[in-house]
N, C-alpha and C. Protein backbone atom coordinates (compact mmCIF):
# COMPACT_ATOMS: atom_id res chain seq x y z
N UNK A 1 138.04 -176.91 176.01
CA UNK A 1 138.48 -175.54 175.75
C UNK A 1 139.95 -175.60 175.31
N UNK A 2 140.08 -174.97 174.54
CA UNK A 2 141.71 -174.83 173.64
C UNK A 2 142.75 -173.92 174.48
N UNK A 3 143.96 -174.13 174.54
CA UNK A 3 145.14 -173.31 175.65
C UNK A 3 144.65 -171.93 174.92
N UNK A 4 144.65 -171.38 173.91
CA UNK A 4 144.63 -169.79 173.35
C UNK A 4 143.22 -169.60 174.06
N UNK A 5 141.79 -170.44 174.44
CA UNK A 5 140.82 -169.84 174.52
C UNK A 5 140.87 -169.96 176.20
N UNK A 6 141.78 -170.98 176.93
CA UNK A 6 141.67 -170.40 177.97
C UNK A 6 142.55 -169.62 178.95
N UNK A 7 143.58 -169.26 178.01
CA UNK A 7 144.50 -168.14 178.61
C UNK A 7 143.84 -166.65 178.19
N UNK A 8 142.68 -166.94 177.02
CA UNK A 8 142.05 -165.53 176.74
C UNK A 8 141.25 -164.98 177.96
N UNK A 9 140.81 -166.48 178.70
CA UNK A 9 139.96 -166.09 179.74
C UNK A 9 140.61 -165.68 181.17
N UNK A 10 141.64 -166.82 181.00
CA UNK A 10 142.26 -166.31 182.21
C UNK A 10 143.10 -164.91 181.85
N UNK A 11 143.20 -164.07 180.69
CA UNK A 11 143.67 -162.82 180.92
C UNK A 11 143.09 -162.36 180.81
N UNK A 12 141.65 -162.12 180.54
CA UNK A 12 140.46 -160.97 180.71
C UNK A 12 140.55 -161.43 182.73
N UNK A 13 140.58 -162.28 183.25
CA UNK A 13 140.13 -162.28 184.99
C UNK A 13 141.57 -161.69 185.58
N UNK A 14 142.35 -162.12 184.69
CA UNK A 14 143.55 -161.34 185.65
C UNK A 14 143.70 -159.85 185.30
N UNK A 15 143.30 -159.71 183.87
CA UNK A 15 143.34 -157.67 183.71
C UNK A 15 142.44 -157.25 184.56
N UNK A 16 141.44 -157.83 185.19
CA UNK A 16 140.35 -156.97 186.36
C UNK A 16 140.79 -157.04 187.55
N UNK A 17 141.37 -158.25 187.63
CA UNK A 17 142.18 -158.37 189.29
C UNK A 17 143.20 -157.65 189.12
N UNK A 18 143.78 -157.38 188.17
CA UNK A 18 145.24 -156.34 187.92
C UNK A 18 144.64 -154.69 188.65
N UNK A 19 143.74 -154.62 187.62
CA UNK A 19 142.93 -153.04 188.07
C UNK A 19 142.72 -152.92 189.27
N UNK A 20 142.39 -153.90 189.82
CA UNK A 20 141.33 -153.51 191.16
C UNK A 20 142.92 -153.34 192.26
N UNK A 21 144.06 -154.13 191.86
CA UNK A 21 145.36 -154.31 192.81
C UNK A 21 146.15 -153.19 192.96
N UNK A 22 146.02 -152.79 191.81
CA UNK A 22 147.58 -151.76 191.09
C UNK A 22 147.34 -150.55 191.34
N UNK A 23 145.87 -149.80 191.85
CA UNK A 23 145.65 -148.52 191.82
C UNK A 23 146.07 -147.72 190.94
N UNK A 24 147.25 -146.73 191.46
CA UNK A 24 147.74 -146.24 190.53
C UNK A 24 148.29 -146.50 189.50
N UNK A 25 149.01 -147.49 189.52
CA UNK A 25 149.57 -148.26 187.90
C UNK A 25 148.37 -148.52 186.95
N UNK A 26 146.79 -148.32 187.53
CA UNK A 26 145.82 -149.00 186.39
C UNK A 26 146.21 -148.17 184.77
N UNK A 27 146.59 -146.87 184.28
CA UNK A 27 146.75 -146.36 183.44
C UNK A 27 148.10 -147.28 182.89
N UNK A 28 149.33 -147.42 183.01
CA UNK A 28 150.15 -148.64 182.66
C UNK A 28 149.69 -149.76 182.20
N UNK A 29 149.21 -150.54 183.09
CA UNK A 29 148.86 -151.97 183.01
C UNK A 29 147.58 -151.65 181.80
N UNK A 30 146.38 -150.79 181.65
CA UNK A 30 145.50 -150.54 180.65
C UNK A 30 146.54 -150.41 179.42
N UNK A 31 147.26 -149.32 179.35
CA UNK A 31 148.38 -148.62 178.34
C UNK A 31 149.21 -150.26 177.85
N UNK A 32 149.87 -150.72 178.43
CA UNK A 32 150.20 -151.72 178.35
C UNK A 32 149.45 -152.28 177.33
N UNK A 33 148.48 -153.41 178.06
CA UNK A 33 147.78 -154.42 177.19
C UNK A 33 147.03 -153.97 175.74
N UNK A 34 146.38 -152.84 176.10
CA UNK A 34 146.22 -152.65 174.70
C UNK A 34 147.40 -152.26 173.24
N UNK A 35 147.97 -151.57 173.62
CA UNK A 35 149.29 -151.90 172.53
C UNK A 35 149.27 -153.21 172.66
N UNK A 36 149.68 -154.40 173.20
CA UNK A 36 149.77 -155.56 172.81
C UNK A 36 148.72 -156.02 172.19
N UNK A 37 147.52 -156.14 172.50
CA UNK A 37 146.47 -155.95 171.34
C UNK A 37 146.30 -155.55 170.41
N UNK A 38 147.06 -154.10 169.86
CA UNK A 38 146.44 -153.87 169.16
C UNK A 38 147.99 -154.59 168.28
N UNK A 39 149.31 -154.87 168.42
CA UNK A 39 150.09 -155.25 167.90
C UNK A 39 150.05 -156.81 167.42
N UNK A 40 149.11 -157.41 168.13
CA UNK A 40 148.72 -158.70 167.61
C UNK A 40 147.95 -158.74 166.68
N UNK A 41 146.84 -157.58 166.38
CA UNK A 41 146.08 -157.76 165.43
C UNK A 41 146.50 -156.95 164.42
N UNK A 42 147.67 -156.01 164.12
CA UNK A 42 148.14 -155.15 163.12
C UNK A 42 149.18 -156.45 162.88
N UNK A 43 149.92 -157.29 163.71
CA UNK A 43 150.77 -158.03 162.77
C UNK A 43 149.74 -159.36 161.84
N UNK A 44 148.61 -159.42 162.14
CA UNK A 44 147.55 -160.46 161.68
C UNK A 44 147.22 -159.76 160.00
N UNK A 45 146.86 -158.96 160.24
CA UNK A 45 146.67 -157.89 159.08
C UNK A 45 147.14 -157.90 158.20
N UNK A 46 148.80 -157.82 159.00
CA UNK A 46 150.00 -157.78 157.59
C UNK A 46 150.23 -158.64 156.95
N UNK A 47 150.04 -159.89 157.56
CA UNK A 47 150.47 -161.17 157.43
C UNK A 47 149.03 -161.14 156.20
N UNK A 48 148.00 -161.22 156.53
CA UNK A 48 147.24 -161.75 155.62
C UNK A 48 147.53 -160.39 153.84
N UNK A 49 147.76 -159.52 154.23
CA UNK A 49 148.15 -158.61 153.41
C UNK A 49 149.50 -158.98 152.49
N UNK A 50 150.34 -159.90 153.38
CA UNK A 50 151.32 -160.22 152.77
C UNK A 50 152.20 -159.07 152.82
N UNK A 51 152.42 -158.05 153.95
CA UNK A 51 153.64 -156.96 154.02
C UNK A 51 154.11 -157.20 155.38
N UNK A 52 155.22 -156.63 155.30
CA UNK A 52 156.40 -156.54 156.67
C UNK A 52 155.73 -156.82 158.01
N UNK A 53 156.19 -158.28 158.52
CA UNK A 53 155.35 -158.01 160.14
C UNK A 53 156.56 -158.00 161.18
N UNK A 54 155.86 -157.76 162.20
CA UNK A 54 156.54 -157.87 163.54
C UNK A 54 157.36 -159.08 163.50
N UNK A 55 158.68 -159.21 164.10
CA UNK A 55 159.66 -159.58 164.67
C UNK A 55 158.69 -160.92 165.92
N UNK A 56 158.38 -162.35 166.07
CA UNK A 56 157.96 -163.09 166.57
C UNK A 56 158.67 -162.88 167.81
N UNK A 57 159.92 -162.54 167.76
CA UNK A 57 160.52 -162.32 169.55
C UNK A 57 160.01 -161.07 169.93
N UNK A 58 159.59 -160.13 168.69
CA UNK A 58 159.01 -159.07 169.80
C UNK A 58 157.52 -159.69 170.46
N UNK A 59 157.31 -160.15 169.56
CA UNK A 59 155.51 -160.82 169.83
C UNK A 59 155.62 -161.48 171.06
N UNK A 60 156.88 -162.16 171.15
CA UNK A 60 156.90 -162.87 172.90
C UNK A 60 157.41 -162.25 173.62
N UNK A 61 157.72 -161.02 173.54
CA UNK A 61 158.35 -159.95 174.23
C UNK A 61 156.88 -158.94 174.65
N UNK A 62 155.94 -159.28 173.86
CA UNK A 62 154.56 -158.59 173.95
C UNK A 62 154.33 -159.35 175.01
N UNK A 63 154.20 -160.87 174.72
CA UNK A 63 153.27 -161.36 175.59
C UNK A 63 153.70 -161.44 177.09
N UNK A 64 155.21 -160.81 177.15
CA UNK A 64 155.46 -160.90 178.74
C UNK A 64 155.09 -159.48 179.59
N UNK A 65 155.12 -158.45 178.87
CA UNK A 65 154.76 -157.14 179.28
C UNK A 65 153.58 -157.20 179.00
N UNK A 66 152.41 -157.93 178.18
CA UNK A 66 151.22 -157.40 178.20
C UNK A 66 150.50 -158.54 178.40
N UNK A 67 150.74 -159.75 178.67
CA UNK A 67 150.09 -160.78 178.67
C UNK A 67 148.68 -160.66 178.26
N UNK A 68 148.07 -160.05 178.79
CA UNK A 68 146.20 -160.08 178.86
C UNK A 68 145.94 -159.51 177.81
N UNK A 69 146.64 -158.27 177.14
CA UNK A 69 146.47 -158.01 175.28
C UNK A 69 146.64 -158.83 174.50
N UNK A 70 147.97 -159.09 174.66
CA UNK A 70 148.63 -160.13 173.83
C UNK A 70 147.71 -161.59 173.59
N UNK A 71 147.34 -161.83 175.02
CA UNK A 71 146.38 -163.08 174.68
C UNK A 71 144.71 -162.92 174.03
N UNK A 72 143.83 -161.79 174.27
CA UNK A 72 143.04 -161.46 173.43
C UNK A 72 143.11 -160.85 172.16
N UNK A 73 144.32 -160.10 171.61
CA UNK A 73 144.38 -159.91 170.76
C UNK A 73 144.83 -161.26 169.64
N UNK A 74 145.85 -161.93 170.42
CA UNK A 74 146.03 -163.72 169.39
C UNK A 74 144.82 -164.43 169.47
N UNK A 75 143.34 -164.46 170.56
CA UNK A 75 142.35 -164.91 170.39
C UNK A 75 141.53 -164.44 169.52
N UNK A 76 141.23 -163.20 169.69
CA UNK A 76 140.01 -162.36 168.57
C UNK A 76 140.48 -162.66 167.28
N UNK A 77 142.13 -162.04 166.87
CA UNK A 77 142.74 -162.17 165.66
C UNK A 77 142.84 -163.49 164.78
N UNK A 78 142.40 -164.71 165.98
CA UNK A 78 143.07 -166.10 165.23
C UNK A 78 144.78 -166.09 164.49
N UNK A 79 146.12 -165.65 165.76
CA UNK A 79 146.67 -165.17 165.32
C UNK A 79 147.79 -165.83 165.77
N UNK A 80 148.72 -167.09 165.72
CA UNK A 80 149.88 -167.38 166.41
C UNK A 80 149.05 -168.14 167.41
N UNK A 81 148.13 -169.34 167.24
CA UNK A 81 147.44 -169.64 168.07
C UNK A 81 147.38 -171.05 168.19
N UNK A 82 148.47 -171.31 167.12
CA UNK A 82 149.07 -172.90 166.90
C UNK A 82 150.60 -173.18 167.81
N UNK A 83 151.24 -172.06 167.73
CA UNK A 83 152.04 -172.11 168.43
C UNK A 83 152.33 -171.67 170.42
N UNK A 84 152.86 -173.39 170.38
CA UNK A 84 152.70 -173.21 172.04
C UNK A 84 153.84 -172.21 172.69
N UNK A 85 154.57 -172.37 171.81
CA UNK A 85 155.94 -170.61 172.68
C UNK A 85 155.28 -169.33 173.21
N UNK A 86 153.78 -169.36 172.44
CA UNK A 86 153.49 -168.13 172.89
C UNK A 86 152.25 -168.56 174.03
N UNK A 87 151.89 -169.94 174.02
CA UNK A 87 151.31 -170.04 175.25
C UNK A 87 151.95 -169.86 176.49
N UNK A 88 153.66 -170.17 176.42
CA UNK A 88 154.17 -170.43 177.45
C UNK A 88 154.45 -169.33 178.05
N UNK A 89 154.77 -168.26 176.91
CA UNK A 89 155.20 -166.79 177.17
C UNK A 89 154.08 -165.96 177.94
N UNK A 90 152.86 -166.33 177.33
CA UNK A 90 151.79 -165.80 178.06
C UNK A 90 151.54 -166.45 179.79
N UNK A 91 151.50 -167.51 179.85
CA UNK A 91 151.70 -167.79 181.42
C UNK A 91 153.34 -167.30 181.66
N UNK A 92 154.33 -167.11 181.83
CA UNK A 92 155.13 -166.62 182.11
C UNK A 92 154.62 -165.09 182.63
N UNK A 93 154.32 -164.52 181.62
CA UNK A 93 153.96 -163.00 181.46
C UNK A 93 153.17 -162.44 182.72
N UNK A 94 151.69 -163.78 182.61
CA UNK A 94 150.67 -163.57 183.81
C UNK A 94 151.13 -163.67 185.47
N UNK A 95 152.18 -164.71 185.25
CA UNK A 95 152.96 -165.25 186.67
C UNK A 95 153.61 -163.97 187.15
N UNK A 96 154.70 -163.56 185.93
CA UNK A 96 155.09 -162.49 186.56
C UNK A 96 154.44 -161.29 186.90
N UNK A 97 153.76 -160.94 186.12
CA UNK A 97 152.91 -159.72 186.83
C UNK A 97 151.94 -159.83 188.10
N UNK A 98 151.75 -161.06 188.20
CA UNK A 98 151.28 -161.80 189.16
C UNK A 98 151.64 -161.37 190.81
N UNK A 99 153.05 -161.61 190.35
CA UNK A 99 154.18 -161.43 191.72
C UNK A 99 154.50 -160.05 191.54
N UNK A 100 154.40 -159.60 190.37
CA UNK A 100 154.94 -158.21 190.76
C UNK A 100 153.70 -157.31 191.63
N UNK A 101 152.49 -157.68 191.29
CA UNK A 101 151.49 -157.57 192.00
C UNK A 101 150.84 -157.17 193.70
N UNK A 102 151.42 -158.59 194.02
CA UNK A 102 151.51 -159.68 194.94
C UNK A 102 152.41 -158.77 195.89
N UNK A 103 153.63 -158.55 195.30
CA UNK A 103 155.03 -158.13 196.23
C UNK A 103 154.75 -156.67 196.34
N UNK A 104 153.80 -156.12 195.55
CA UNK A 104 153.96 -154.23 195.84
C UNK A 104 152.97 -154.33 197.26
């Protein structure tokens, strides 16, 4: 299994363990990841379109606030999936929300 296909998995198991933890934050943490989703696959778009994309530090700036979008949307999209910065950003991302989790 490839790091993009199994951080896709491990952020689909941690967005359900997120839900089931966060109660009230589930509207956030949902709100969250999908903008990062859907920003991974609108900068995929552009790119193949050949017009203006996203800023790559925002993209790792995605993947720390949304980890579990960010990583299915670079999986579905085939999108930044060569580069390991954004693997690292994505476990970063998961860790921390992890603990932020953990500590509420």
């Amino acid at each position: 299994m490839t790091a993009p296909s199994f951080l896709a998995l491990l952020s689909v198991l941690w967005l359900a363990s997120a839900l089931v933890l966060v109660g009230s934050l589930q509207p956030l943490v949902l709100g969250l990841n999908a903008v990062g989703f859907v920003l991974f696959v609108f900068d995929k778009l552009q790119a193949r379109a050949g017009r203006a994309r996203i800023p790559e530090l925002v993209l790792h700036a995605v993947m720390l606030v949304a980890p579990a979008g960010g990583c299915l949307g670079r999986r579905l999209a085939s999108h930044k999936t060569r580069h390991a910065s954004f693997d690292a950003s994505a476990v970063l991302g998961l860790a921390c929300w992890a603990a932020l989790i953990l500590v509420r």
